[in-house]
PDB file of N, CA and C in Angstrom:
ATOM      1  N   UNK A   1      15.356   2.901 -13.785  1.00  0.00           N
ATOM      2  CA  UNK A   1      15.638   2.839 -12.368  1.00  0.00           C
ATOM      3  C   UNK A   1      16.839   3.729 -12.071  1.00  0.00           C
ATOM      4  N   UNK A   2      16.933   4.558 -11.036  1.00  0.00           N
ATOM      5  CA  UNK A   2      17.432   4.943 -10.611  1.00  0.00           C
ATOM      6  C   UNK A   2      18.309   4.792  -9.480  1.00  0.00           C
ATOM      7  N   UNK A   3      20.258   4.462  -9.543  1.00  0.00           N
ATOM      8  CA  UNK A   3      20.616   3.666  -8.647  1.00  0.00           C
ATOM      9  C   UNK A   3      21.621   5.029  -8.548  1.00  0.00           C
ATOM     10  N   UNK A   4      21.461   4.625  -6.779  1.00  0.00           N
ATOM     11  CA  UNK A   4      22.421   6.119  -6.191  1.00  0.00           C
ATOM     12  C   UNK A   4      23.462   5.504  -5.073  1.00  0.00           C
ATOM     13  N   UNK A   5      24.811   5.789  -5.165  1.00  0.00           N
ATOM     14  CA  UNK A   5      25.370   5.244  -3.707  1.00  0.00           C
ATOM     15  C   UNK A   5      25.349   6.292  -2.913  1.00  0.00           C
ATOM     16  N   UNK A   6      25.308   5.829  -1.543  1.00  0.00           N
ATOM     17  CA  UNK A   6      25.467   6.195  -0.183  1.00  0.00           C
ATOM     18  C   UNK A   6      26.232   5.624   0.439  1.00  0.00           C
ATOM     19  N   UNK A   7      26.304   6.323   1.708  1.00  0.00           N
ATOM     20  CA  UNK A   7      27.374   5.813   2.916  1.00  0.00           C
ATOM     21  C   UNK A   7      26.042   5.785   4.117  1.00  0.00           C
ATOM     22  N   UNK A   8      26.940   5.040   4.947  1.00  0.00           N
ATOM     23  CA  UNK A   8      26.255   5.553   6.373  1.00  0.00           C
ATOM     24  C   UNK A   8      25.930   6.769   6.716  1.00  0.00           C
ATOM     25  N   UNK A   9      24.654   7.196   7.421  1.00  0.00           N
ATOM     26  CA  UNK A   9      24.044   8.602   7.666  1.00  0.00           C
ATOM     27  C   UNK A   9      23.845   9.314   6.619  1.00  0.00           C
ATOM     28  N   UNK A  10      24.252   9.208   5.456  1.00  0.00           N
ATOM     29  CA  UNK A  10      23.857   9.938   4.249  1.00  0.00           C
ATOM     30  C   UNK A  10      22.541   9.259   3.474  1.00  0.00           C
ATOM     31  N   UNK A  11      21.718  10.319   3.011  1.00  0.00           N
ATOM     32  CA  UNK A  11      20.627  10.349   2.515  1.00  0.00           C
ATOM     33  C   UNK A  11      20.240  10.416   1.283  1.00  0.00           C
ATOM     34  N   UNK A  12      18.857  10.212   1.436  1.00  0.00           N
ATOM     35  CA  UNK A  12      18.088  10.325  -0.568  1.00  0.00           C
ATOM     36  C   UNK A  12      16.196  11.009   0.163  1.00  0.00           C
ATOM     37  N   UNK A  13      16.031  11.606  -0.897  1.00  0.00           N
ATOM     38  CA  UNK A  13      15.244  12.791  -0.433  1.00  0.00           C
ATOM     39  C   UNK A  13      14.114  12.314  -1.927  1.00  0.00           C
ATOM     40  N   UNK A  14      12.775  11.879  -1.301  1.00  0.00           N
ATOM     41  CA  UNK A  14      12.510  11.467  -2.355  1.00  0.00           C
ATOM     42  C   UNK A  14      10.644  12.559  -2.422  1.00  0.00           C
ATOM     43  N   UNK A  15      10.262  13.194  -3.329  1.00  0.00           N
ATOM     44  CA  UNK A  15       9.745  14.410  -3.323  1.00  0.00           C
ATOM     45  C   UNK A  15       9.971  15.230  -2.246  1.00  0.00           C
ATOM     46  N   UNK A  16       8.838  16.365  -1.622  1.00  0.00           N
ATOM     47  CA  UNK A  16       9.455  17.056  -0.521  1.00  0.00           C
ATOM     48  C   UNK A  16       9.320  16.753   0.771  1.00  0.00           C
ATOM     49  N   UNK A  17       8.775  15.502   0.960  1.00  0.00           N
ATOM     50  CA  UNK A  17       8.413  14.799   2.311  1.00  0.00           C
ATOM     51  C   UNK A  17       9.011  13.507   3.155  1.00  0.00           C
ATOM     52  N   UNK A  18       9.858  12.856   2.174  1.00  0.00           N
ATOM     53  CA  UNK A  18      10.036  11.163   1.824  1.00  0.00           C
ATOM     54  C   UNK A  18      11.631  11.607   2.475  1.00  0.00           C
ATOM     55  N   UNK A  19      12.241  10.987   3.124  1.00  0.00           N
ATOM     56  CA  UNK A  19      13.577  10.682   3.556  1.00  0.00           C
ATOM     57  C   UNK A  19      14.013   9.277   3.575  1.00  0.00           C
ATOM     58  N   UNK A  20      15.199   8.775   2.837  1.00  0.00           N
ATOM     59  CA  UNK A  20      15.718   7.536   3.276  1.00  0.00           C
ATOM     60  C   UNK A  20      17.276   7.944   3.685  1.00  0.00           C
ATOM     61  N   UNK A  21      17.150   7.369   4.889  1.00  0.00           N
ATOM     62  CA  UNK A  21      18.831   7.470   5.681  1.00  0.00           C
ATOM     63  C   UNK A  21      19.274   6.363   5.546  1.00  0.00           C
ATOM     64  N   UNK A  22      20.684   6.105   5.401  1.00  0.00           N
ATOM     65  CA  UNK A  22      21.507   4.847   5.414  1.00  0.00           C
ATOM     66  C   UNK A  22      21.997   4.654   7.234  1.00  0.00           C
ATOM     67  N   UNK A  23      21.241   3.635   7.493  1.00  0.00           N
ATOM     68  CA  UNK A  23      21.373   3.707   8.589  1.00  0.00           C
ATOM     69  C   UNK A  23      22.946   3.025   9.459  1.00  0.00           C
ATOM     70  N   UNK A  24      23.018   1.646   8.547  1.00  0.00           N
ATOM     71  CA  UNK A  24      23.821   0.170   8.590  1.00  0.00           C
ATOM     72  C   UNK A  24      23.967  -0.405   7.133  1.00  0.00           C
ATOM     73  N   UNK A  25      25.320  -0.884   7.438  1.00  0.00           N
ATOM     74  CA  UNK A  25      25.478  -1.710   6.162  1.00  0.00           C
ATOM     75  C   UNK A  25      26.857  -2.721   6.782  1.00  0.00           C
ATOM     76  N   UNK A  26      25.875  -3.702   6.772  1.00  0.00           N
ATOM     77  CA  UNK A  26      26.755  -5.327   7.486  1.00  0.00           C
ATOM     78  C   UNK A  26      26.783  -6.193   6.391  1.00  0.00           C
ATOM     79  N   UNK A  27      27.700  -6.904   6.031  1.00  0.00           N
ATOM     80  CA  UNK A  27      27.379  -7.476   4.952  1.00  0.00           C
ATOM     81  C   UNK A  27      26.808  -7.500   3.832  1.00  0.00           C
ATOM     82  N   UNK A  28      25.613  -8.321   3.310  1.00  0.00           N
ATOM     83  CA  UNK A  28      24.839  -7.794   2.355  1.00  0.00           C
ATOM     84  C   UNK A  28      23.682  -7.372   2.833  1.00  0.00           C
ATOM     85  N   UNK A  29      23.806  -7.378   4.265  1.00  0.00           N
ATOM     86  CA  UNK A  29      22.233  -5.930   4.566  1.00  0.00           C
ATOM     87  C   UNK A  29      22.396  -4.948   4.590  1.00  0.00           C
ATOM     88  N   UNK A  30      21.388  -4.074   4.312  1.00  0.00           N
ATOM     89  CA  UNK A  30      21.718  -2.675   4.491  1.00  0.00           C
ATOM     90  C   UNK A  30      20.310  -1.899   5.546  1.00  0.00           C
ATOM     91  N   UNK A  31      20.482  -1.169   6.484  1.00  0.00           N
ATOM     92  CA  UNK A  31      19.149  -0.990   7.581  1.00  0.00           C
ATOM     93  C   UNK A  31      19.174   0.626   6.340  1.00  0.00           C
ATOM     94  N   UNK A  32      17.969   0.564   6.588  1.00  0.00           N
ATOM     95  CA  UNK A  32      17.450   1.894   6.090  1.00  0.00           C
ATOM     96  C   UNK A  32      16.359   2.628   7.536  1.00  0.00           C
ATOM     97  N   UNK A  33      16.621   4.088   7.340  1.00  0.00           N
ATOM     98  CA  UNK A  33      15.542   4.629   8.292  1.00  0.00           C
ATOM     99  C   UNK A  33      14.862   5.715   7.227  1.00  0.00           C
ATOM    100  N   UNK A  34      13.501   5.427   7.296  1.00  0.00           N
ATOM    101  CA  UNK A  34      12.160   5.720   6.377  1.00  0.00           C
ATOM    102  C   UNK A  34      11.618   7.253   7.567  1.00  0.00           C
ATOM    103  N   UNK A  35      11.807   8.606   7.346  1.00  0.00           N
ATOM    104  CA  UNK A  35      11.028   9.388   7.397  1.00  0.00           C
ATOM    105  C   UNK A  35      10.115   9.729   6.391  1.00  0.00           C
ATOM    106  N   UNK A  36       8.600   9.589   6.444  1.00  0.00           N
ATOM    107  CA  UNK A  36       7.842   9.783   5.585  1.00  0.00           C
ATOM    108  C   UNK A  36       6.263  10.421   6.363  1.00  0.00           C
ATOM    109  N   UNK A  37       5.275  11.124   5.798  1.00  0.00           N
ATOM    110  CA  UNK A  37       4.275  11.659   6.534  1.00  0.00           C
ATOM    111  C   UNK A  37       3.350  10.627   7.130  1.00  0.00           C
ATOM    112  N   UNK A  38       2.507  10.429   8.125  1.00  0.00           N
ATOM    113  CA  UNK A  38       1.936   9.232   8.960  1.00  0.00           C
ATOM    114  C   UNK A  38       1.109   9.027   7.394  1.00  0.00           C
ATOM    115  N   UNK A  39       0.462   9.648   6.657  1.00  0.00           N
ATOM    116  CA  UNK A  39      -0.814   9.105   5.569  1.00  0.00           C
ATOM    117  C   UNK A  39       0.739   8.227   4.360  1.00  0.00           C
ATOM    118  N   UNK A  40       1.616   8.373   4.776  1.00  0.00           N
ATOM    119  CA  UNK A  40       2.115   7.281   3.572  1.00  0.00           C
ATOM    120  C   UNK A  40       2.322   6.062   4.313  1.00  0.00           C
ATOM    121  N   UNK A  41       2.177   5.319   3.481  1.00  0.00           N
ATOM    122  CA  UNK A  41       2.263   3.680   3.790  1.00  0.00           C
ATOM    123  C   UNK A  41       3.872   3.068   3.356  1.00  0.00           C
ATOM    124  N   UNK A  42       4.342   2.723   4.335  1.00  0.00           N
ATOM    125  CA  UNK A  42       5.772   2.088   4.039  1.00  0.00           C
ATOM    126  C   UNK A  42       5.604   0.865   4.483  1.00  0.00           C
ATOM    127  N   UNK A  43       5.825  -0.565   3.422  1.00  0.00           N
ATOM    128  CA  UNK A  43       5.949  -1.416   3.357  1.00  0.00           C
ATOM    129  C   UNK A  43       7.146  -2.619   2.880  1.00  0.00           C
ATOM    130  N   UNK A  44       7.597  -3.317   3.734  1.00  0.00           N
ATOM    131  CA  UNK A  44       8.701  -4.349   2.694  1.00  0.00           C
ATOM    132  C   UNK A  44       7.720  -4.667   2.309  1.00  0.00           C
ATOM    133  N   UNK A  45       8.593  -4.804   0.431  1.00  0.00           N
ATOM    134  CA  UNK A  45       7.864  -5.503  -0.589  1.00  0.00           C
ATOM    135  C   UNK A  45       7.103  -6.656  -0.149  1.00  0.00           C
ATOM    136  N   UNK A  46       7.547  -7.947   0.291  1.00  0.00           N
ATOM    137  CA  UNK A  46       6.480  -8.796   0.580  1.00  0.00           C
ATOM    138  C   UNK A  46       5.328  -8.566   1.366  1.00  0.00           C
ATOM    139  N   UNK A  47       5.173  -7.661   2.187  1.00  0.00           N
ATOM    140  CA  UNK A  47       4.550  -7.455   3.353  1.00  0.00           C
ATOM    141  C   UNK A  47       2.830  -6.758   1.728  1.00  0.00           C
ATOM    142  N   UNK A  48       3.527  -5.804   0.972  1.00  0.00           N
ATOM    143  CA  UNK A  48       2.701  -4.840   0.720  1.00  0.00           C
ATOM    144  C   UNK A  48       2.250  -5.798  -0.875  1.00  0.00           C
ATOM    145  N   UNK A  49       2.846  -6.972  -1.357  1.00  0.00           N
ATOM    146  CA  UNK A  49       2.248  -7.843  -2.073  1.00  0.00           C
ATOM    147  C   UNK A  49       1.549  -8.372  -1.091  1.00  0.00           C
ATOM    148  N   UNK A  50       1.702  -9.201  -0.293  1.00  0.00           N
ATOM    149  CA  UNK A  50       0.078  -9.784   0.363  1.00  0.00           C
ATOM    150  C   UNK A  50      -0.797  -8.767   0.732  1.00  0.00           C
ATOM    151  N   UNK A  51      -0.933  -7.809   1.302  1.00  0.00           N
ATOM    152  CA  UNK A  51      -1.919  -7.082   1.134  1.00  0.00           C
ATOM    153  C   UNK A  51      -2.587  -6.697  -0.148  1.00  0.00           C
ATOM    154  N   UNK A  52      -1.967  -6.499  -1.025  1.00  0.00           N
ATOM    155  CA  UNK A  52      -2.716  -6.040  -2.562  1.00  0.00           C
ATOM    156  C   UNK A  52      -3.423  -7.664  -3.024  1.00  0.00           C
ATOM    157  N   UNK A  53      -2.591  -8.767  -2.213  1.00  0.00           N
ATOM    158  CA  UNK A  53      -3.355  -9.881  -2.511  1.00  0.00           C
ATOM    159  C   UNK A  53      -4.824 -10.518  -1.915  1.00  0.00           C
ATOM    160  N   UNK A  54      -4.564  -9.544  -0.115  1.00  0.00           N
ATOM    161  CA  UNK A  54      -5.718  -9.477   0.228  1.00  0.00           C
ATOM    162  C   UNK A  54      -6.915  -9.021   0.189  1.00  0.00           C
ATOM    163  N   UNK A  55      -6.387  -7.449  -0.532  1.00  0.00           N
ATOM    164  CA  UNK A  55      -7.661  -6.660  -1.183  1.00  0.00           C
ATOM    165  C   UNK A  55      -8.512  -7.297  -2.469  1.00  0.00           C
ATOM    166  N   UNK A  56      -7.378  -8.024  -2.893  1.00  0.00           N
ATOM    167  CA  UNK A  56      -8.081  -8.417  -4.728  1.00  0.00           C
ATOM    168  C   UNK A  56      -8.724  -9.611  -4.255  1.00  0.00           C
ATOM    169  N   UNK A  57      -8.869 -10.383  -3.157  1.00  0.00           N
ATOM    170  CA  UNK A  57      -9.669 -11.464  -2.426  1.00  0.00           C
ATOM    171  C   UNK A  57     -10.866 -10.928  -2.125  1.00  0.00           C
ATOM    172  N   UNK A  58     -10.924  -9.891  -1.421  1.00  0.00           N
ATOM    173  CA  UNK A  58     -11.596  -9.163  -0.583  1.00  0.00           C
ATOM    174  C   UNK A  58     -12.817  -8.689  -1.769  1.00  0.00           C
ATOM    175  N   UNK A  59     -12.296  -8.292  -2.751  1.00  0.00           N
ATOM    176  CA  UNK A  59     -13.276  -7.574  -3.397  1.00  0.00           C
ATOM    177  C   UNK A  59     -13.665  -8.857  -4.331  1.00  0.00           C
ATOM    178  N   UNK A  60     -13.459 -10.009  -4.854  1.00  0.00           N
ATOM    179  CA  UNK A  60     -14.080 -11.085  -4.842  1.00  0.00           C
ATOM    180  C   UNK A  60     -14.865 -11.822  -4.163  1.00  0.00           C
ATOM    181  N   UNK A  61     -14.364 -11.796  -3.187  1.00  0.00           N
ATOM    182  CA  UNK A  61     -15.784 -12.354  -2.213  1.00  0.00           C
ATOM    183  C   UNK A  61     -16.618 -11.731  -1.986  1.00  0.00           C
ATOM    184  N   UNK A  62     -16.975 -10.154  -2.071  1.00  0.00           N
ATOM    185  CA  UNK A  62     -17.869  -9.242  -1.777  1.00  0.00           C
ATOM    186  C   UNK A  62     -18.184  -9.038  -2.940  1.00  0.00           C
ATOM    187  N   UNK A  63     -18.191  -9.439  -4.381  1.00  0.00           N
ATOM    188  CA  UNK A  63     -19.067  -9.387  -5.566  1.00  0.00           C
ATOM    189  C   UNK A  63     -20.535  -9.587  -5.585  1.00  0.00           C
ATOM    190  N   UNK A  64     -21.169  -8.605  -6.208  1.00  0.00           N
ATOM    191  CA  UNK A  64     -22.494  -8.718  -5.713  1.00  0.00           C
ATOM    192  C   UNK A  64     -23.197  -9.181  -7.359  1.00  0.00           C
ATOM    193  N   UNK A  65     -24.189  -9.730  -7.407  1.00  0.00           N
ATOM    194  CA  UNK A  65     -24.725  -9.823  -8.305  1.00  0.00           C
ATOM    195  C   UNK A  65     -25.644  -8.828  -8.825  1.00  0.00           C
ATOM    196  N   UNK A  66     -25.671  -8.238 -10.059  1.00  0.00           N
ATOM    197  CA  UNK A  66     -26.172  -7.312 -10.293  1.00  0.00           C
ATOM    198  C   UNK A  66     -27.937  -7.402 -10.923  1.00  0.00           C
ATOM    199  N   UNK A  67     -28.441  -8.256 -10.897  1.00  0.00           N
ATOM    200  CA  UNK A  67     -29.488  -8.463 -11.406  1.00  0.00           C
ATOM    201  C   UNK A  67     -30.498  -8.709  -9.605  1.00  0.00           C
ATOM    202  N   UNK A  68     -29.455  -9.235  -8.604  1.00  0.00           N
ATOM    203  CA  UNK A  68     -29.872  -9.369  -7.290  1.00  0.00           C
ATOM    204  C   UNK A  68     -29.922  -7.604  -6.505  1.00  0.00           C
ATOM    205  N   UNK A  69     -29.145  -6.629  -6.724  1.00  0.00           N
ATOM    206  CA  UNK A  69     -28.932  -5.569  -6.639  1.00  0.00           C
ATOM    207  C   UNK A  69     -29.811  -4.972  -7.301  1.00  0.00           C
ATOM    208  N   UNK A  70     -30.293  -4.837  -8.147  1.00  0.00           N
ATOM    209  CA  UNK A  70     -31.169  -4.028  -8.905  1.00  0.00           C
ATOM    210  C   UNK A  70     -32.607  -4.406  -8.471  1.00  0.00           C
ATOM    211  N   UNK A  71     -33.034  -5.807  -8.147  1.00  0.00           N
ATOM    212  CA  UNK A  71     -33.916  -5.925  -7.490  1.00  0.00           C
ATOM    213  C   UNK A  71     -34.226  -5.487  -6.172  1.00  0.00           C
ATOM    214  N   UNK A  72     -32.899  -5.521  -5.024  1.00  0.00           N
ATOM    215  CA  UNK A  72     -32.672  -4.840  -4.180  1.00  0.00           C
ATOM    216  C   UNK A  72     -33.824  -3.494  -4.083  1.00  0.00           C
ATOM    217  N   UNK A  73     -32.627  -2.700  -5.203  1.00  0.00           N
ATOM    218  CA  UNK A  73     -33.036  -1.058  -5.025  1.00  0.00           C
ATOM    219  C   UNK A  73     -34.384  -0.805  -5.655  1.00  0.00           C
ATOM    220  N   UNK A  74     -34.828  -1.433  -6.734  1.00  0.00           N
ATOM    221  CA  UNK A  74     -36.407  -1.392  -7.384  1.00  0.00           C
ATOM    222  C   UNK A  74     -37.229  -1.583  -5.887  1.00  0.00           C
ATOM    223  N   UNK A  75     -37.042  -2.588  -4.981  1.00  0.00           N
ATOM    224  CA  UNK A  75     -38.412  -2.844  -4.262  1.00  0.00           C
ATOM    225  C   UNK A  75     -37.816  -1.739  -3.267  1.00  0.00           C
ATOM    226  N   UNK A  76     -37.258  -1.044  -2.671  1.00  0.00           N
ATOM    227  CA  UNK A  76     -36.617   0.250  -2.227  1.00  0.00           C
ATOM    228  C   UNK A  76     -37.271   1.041  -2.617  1.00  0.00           C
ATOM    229  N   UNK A  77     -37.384   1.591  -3.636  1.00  0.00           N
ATOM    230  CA  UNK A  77     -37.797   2.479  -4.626  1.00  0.00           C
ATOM    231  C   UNK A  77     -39.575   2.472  -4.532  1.00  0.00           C
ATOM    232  N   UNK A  78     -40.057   1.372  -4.861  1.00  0.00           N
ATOM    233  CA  UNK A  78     -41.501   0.954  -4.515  1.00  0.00           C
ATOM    234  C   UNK A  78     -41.758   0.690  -2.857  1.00  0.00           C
ATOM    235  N   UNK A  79     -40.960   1.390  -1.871  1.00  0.00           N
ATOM    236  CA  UNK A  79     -41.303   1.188  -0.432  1.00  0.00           C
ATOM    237  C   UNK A  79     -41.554  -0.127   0.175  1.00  0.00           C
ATOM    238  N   UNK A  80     -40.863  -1.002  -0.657  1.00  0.00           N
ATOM    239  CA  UNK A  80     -40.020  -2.433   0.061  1.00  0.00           C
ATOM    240  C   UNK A  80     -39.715  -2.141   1.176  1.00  0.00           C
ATOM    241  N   UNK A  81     -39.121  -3.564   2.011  1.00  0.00           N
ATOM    242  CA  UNK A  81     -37.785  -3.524   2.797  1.00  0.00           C
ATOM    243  C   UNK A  81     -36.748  -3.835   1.960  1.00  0.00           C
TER     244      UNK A  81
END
């Protein structure tokens, strides 16, 4: 891990797109301001664990059975519906 100090308004430049500014620092918070391109996803950590928790749900409940699937595409194949 990589630990860097800053001040207020001073920055960390993270590949050639990613900006973190020190925005505030009150106590033990610190505000950060996130320039990053609209296709990156910036998340607080908790926010972006429930989502990875909602996807790994998501693709459990949409498990398909594969012996039901293969029958599927066989009568497909033979001009089923």
């Amino acid at each position: 891990m990589l630990v860097l100090t800053r001040k207020i308004d001073q920055s960390i430049v993270i590949g050639d797109n990613i900006k973190i500014i020190i925005v505030d620092v009150r106590g033990d918070q610190v505000k950060l301001g996130i320039e990053a391109p609209k296709d990156v996803s910036v998340h607080r950590e908790e926010v972006y664990e429930d989502i990875q928790q909602e996807n790994r749900r998501a693709v459990v409940s949409r498990s398909i059975n594969i012996d039901e699937l293969n029958r599927l595409l066989n009568r497909s194949k033979n001009g089923g519906c």
